[in-house]
N, C-alpha and C. Protein backbone atom coordinates (compact mmCIF):
# COMPACT_ATOMS: atom_id res chain seq x y z
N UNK A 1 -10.45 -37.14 -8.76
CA UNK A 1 -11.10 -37.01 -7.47
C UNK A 1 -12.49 -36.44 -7.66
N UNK A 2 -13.42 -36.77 -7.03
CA UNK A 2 -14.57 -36.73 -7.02
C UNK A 2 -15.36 -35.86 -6.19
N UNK A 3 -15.65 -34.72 -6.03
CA UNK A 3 -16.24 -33.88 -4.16
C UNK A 3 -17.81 -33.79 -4.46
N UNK A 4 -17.98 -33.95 -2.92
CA UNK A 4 -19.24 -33.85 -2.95
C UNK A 4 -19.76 -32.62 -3.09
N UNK A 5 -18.95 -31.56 -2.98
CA UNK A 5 -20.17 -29.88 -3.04
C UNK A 5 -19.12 -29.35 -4.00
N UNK A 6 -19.93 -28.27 -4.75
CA UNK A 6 -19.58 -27.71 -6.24
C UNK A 6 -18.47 -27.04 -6.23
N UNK A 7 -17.81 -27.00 -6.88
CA UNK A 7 -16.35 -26.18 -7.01
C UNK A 7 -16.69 -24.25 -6.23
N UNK A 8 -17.85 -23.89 -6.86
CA UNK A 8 -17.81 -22.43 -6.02
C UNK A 8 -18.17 -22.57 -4.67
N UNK A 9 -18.89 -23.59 -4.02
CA UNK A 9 -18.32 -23.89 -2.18
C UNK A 9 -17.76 -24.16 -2.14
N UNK A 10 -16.54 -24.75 -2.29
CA UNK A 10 -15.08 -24.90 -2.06
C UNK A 10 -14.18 -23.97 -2.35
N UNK A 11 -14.17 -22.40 -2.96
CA UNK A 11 -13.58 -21.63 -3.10
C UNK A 11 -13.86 -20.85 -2.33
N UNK A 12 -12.62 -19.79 -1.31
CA UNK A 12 -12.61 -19.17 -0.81
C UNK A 12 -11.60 -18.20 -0.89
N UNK A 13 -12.22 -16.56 -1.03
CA UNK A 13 -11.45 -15.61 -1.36
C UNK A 13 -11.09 -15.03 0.18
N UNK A 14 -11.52 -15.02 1.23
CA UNK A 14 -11.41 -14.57 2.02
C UNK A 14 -10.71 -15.28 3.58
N UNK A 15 -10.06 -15.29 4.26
CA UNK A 15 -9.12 -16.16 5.67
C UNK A 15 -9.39 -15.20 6.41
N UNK A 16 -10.30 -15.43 7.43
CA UNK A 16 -10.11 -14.78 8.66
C UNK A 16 -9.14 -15.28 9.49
N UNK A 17 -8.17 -14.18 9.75
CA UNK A 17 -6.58 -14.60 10.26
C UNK A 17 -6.73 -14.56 12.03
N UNK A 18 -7.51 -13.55 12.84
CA UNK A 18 -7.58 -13.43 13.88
C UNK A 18 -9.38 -13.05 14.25
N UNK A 19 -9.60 -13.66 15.13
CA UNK A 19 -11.16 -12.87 15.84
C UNK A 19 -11.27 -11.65 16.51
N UNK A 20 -10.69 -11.12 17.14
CA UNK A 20 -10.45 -10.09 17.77
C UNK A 20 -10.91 -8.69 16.60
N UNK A 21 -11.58 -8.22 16.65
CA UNK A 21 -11.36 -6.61 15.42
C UNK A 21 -11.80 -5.16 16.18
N UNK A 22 -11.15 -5.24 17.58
CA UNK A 22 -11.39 -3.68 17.78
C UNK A 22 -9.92 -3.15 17.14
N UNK A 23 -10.26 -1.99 16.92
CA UNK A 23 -9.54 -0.83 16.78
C UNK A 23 -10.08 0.65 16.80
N UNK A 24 -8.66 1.21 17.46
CA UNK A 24 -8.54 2.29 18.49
C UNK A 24 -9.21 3.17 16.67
N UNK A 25 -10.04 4.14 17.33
CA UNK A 25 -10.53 5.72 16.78
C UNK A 25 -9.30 6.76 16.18
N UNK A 26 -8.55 6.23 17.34
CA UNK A 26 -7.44 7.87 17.01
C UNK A 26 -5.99 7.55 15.72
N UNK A 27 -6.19 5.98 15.80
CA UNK A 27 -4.93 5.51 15.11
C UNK A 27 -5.83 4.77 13.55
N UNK A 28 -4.65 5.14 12.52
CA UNK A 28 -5.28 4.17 11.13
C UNK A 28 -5.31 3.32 10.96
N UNK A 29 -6.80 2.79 9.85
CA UNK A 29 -6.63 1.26 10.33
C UNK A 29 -5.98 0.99 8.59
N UNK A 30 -5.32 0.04 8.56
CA UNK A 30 -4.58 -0.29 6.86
C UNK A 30 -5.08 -1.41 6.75
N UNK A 31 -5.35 -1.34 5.17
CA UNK A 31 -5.30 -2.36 4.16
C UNK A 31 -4.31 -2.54 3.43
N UNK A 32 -3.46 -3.52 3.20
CA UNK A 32 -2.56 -3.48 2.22
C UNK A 32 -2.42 -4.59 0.76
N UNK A 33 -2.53 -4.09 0.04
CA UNK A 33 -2.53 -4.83 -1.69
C UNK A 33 -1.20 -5.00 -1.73
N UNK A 34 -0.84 -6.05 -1.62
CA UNK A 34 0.58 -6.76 -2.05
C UNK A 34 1.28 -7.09 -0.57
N UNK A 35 1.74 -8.48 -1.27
CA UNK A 35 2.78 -8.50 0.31
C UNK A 35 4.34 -9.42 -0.07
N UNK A 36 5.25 -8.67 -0.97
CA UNK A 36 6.15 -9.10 -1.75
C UNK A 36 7.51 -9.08 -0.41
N UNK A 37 8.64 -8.96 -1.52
CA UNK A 37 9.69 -9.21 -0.17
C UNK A 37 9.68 -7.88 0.58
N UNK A 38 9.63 -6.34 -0.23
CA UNK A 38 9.70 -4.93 0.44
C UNK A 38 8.73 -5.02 1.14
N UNK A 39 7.36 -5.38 1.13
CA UNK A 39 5.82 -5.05 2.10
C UNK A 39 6.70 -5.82 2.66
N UNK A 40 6.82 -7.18 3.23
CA UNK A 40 6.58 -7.42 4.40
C UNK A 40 8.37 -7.71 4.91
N UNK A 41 8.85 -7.33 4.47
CA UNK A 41 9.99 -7.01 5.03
C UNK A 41 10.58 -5.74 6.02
N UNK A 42 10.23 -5.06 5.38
CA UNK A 42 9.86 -3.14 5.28
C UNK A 42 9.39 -2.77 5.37
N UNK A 43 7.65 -2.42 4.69
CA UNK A 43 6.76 -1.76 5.18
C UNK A 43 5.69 -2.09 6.71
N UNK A 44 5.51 -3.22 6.44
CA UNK A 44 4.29 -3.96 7.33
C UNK A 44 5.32 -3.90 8.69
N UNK A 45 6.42 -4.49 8.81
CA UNK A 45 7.07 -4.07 10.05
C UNK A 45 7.41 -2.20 10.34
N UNK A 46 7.71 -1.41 9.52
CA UNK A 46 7.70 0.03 10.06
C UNK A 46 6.36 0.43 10.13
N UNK A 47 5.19 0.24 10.00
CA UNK A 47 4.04 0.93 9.69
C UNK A 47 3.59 0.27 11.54
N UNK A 48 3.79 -1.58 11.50
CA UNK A 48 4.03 -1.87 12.48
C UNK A 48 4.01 -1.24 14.13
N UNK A 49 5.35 -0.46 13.49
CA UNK A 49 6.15 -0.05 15.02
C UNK A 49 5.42 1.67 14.61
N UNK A 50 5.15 2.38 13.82
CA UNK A 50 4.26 3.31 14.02
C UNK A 50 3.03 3.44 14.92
N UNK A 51 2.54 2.14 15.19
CA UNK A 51 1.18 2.27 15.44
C UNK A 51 0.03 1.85 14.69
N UNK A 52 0.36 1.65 13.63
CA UNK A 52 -0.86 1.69 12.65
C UNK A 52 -1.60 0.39 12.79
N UNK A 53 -2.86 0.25 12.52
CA UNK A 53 -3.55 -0.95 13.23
C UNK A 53 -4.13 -1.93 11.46
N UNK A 54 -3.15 -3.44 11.82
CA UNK A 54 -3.52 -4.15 10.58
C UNK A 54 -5.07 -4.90 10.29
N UNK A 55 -5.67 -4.42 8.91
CA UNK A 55 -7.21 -4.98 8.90
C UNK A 55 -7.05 -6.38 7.61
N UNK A 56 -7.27 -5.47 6.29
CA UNK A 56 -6.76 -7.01 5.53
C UNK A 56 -6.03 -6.62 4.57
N UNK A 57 -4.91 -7.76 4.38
CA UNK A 57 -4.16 -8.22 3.40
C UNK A 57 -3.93 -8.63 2.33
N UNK A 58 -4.24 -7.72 1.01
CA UNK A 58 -4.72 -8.73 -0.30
C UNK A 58 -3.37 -9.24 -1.05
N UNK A 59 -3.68 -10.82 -1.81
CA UNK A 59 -2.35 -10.91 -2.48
C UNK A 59 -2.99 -11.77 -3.73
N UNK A 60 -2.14 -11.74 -4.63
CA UNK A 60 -2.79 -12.01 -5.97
C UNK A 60 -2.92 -13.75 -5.62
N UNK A 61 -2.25 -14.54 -4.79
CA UNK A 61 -2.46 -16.05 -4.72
C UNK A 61 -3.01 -16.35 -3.61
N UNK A 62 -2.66 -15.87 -2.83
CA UNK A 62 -3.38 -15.93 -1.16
C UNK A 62 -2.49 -16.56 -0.28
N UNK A 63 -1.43 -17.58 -0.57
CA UNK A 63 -0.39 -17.79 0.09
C UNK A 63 0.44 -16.79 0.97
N UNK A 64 1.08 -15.89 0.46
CA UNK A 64 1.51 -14.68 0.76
C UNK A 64 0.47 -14.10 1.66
N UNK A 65 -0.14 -13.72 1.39
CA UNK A 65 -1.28 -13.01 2.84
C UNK A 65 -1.80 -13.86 3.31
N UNK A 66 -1.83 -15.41 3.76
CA UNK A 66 -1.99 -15.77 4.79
C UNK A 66 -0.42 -15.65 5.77
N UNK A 67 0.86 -16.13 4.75
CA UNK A 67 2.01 -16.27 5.92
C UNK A 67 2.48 -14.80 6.52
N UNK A 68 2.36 -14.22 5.61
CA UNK A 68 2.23 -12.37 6.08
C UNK A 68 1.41 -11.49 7.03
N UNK A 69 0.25 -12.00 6.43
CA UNK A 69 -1.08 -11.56 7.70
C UNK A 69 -0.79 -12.20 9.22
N UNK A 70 -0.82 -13.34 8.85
CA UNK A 70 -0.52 -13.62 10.35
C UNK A 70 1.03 -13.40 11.16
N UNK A 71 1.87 -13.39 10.27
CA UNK A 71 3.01 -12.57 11.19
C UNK A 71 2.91 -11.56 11.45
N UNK A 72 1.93 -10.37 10.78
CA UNK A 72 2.18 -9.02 10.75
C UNK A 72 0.53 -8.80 11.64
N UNK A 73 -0.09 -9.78 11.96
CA UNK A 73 -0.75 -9.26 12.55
C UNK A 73 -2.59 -8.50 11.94
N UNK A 74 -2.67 -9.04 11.08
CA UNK A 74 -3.56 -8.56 10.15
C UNK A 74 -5.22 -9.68 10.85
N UNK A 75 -6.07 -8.66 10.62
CA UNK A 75 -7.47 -9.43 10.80
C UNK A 75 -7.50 -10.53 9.96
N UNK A 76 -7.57 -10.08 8.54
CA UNK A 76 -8.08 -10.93 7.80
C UNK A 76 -6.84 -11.14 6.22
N UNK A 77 -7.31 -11.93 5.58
CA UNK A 77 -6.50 -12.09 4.27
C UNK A 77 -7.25 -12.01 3.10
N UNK A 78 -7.00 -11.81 1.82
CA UNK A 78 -8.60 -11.51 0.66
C UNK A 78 -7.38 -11.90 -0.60
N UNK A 79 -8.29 -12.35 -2.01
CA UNK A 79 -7.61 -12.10 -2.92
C UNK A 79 -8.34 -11.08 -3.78
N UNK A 80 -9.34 -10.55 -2.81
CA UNK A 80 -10.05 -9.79 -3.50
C UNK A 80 -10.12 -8.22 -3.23
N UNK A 81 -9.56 -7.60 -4.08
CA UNK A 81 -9.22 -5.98 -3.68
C UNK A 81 -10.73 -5.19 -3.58
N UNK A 82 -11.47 -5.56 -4.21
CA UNK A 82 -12.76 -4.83 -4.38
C UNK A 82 -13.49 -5.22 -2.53
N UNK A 83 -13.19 -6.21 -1.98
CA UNK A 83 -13.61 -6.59 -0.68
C UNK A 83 -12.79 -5.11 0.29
N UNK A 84 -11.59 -5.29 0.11
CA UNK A 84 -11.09 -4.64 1.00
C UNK A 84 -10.91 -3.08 0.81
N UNK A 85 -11.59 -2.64 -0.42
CA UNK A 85 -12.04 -1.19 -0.91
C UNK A 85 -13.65 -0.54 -0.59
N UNK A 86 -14.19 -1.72 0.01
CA UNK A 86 -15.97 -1.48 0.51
C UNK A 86 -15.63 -1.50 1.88
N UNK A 87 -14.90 -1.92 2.58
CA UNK A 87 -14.47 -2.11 4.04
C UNK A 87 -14.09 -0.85 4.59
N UNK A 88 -15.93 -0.49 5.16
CA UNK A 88 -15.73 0.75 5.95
C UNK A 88 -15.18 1.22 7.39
N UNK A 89 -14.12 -0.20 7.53
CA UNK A 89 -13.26 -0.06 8.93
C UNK A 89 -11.60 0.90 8.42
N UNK A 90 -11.55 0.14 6.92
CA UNK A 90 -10.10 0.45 6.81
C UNK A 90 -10.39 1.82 5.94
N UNK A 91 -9.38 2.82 6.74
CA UNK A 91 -9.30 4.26 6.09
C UNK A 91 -8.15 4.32 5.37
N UNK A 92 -7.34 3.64 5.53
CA UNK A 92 -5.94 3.81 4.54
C UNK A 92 -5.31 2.75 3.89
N UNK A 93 -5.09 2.75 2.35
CA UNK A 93 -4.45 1.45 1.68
C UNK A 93 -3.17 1.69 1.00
N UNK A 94 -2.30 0.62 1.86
CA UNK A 94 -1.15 0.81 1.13
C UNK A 94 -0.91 -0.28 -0.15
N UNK A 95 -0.17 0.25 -1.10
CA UNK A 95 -0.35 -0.01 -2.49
C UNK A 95 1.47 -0.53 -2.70
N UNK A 96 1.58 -1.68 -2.70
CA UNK A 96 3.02 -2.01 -2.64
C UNK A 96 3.06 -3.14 -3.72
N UNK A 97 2.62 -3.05 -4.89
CA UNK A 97 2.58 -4.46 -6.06
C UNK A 97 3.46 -3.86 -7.16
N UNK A 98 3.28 -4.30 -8.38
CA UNK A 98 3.91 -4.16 -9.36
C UNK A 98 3.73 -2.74 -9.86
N UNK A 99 4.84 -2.00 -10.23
CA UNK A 99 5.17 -0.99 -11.08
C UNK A 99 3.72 -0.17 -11.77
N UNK A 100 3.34 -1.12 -12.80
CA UNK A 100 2.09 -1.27 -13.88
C UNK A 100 0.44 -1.07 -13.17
N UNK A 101 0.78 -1.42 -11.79
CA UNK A 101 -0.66 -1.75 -11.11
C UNK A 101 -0.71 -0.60 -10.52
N UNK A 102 -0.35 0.41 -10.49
CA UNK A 102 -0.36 1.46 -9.49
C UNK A 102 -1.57 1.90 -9.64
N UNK A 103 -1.36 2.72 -10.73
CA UNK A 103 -2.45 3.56 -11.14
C UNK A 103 -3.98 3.10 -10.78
N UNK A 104 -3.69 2.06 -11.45
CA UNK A 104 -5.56 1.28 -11.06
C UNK A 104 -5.73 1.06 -9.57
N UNK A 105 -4.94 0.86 -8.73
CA UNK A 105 -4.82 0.41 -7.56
C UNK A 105 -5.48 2.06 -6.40
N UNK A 106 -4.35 3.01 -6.76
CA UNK A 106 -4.49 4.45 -6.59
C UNK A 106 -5.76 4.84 -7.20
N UNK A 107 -6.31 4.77 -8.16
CA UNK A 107 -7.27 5.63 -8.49
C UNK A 107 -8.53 5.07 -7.61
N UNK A 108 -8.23 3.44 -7.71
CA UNK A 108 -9.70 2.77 -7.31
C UNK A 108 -9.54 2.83 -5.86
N UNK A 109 -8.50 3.13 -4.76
CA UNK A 109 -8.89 3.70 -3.71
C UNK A 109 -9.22 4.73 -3.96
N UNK A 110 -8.60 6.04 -3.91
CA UNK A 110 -9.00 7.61 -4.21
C UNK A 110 -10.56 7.30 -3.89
N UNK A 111 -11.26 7.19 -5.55
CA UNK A 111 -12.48 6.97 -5.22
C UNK A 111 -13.22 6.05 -4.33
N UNK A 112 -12.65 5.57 -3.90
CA UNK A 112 -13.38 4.80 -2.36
C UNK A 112 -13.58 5.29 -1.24
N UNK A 113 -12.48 6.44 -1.28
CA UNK A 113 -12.64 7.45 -0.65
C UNK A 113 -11.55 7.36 1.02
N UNK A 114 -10.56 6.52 0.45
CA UNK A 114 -9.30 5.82 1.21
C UNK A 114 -8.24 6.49 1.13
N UNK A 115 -7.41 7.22 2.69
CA UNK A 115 -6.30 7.67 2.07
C UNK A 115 -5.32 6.25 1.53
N UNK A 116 -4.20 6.95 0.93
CA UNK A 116 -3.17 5.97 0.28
C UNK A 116 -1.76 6.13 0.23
N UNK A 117 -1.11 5.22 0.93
CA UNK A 117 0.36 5.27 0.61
C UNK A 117 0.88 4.17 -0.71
N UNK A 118 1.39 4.82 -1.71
CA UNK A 118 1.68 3.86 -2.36
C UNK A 118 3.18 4.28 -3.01
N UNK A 119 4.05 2.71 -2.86
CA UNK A 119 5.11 2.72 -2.94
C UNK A 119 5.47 2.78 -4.44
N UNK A 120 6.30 4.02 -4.58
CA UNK A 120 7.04 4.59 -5.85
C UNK A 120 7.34 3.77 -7.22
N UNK A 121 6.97 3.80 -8.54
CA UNK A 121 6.54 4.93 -8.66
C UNK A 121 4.73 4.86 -8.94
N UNK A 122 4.73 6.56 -8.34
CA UNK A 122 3.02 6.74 -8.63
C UNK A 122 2.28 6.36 -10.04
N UNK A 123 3.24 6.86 -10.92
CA UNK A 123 2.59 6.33 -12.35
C UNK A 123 4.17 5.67 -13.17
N UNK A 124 3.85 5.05 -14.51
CA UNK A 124 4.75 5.30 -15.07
C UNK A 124 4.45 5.76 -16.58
N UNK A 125 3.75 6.28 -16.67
CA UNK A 125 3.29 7.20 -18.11
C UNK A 125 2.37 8.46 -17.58
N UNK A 126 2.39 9.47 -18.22
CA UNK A 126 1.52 10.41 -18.29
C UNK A 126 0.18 10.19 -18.29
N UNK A 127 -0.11 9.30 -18.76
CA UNK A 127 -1.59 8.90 -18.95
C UNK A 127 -2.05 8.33 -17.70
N UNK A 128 -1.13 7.77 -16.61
CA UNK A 128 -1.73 7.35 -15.48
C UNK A 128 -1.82 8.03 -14.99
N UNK A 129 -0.44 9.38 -14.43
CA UNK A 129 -0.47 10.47 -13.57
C UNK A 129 -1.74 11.63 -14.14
N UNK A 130 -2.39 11.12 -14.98
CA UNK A 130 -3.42 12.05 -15.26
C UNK A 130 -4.43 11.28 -14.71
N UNK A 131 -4.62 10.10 -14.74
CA UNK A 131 -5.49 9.15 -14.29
C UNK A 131 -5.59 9.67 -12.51
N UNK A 132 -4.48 9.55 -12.14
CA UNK A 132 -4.83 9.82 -10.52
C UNK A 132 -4.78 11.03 -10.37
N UNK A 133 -4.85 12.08 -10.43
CA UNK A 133 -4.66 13.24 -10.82
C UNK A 133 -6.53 13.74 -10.91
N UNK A 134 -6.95 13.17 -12.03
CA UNK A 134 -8.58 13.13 -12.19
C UNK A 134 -8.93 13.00 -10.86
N UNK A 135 -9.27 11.23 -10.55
CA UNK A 135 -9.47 10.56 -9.17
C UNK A 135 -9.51 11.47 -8.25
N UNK A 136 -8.15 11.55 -8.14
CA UNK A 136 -7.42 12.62 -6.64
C UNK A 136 -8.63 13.98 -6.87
N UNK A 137 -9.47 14.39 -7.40
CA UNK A 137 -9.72 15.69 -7.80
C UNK A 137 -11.54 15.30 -7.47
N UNK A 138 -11.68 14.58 -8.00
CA UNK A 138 -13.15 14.07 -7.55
C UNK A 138 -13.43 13.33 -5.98
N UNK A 139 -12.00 12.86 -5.80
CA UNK A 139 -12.38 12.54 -4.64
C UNK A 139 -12.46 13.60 -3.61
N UNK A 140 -11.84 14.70 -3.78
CA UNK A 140 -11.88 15.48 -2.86
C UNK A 140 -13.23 16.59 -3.38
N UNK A 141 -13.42 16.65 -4.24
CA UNK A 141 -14.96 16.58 -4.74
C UNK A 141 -16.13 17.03 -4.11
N UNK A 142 -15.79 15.49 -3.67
CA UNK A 142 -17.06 14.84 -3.24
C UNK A 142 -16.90 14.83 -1.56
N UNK A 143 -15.79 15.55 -0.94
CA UNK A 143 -15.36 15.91 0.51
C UNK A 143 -15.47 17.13 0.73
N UNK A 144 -15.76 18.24 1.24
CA UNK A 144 -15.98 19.34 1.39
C UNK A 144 -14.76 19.60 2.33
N UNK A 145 -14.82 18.97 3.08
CA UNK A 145 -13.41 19.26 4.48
C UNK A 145 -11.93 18.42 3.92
N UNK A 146 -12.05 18.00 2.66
CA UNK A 146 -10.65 17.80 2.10
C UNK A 146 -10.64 16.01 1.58
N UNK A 147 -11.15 15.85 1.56
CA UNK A 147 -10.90 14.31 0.67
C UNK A 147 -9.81 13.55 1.45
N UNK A 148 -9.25 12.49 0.50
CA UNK A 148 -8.53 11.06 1.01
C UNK A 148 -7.16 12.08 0.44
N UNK A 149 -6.05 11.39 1.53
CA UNK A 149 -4.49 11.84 1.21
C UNK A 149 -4.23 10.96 0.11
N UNK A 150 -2.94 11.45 -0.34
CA UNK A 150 -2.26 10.50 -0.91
C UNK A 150 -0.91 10.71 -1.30
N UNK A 151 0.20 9.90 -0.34
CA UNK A 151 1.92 9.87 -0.39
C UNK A 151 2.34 8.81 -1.13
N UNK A 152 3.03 9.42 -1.55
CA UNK A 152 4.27 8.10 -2.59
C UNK A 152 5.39 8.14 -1.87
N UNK A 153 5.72 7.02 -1.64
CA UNK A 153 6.94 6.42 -1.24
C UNK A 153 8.15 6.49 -1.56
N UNK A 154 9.04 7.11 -1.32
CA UNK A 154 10.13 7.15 -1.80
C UNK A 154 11.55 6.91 -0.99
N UNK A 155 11.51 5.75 -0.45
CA UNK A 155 12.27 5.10 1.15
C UNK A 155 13.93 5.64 0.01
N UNK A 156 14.60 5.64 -0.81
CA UNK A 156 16.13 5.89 -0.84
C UNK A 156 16.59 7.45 -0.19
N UNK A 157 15.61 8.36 -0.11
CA UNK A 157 15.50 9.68 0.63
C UNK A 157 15.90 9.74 2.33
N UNK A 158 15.87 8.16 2.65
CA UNK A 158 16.20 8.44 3.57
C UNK A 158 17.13 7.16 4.47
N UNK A 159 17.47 7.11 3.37
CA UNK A 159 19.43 5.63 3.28
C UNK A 159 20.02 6.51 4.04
N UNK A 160 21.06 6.02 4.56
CA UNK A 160 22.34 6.53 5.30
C UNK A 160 23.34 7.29 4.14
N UNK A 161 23.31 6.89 2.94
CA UNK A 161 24.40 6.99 2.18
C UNK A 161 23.58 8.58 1.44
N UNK A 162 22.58 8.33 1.02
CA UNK A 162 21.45 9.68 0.36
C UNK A 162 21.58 11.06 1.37
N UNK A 163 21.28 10.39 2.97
CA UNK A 163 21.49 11.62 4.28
C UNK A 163 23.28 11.81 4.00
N UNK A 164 23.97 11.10 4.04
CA UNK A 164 25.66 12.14 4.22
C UNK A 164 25.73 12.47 2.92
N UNK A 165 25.30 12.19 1.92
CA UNK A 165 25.52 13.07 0.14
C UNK A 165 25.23 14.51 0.90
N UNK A 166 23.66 14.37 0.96
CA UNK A 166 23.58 15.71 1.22
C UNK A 166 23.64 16.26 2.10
N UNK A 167 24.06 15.92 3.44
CA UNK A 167 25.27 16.97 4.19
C UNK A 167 26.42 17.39 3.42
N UNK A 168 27.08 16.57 2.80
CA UNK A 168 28.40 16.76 2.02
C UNK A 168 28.17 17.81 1.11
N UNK A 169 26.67 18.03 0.54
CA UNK A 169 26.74 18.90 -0.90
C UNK A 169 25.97 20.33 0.20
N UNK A 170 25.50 20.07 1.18
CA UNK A 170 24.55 21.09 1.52
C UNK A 170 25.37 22.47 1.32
N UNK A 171 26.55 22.45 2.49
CA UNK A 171 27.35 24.15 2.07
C UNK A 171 27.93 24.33 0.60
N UNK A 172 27.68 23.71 -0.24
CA UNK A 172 28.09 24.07 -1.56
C UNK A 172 26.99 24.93 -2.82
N UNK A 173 27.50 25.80 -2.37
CA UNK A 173 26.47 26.56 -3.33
C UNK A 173 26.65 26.68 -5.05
N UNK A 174 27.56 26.42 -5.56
CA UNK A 174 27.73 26.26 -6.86
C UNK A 174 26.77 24.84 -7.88
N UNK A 175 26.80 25.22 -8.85
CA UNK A 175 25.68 24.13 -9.13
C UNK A 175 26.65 22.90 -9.35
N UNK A 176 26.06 21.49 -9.23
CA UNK A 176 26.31 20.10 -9.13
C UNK A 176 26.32 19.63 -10.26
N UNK A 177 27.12 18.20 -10.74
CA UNK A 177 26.59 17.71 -11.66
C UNK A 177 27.26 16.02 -11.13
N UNK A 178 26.61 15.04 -11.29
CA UNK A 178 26.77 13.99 -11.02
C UNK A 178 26.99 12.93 -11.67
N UNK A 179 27.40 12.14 -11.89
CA UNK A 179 27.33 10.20 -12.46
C UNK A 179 27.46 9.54 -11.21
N UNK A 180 26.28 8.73 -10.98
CA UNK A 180 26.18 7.89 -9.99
C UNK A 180 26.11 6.23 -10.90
N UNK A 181 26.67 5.01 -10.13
CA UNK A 181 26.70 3.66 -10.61
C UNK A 181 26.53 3.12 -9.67
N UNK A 182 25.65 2.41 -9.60
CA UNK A 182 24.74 2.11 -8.23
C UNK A 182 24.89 0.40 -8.55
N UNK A 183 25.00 -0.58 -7.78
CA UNK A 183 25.11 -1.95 -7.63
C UNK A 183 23.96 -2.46 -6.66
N UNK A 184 22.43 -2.37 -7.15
CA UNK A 184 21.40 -2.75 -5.84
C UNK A 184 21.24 -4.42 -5.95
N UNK A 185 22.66 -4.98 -6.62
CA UNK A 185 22.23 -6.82 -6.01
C UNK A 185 22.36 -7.33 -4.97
């Protein structure tokens, strides 16, 4: 096949999903990096019903944040994280991708100066949790009244089965010891 205009006009990193872009002052506006089966199963619908107001959606193919963005309500869609880390509308990015990507994901908001929710775990070596750790430390730095937040996710804290354990163990004051065998297929 043959086109008439060059392969880089025909590429597009960016889908504007809706026209509309006010958002309210008092409520956060999110960006979210990843939109796998937990984001948009789980997160993007509870963050949803919080209130929180959707801006853009990055996903490593762009498929996924277009069928996601527009169910969930999102301005726009990007495959480009560095777009939606200069985007001085969105104050908070949630970080819901692979295991391995955290760290870079976390640090390079931090310094953007974005709070961040990012889903567990925060690092998985020492060398990252020092990595955000740095970040986390400059970013607030460079804030005098306290810098960008930043929560890790840890949704089994609050299963039905995790809440009656620990009612069950709460009046027990002797120390515990456990084997748990867990079946999450």
């Amino acid at each position: 096949l043959n086109y008439s205009s060059p392969v880089e006009k025909r590429l597009v990193d960016t889908v504007k999903l809706r026209s509309d872009a006010k958002f309210a002052s008092e409520r956060p506006v999110l960006g979210f990096i990843g939109a796998g089966n937990y984001a948009s199963r789980m997160l993007i619908p509870a963050f949803k019903v919080a209130g929180a107001q959707f801006h853009t959606i990055v996903t490593a193919g762009g498929v996924n944040g277009v069928i996601h963005g527009e169910k969930g309500g999102f301005l726009d869609t990007t495959t480009n994280v560095d777009s939606l880390l200069a985007n001085d509308n969105i104050d908070t990015v949630v970080i819901v991708t692979r295991h391995d990507t955290h760290v870079d994901f976390v640090v390079r908001a931090l310094l953007a100066g974005k709070h961040v929710f990012v889903e567990k775990p925060l690092a998985i070596d020492l060398r990252g949790l020092n990595a955000v750790k740095l970040a986390y430390d400059e970013a607030h730095s460079r804030t005098p009244q306290g810098g960008p937040q930043l929560m890790v996710g840890f949704n089994r804290r609050f299963a039905p089965q995790i809440r009656k354990i620990q009612s069950l163990l709460l009046p027990i004051k002797e120390p515990k010891s456990f084997i748990m065998t867990i079946n999450a297929g």
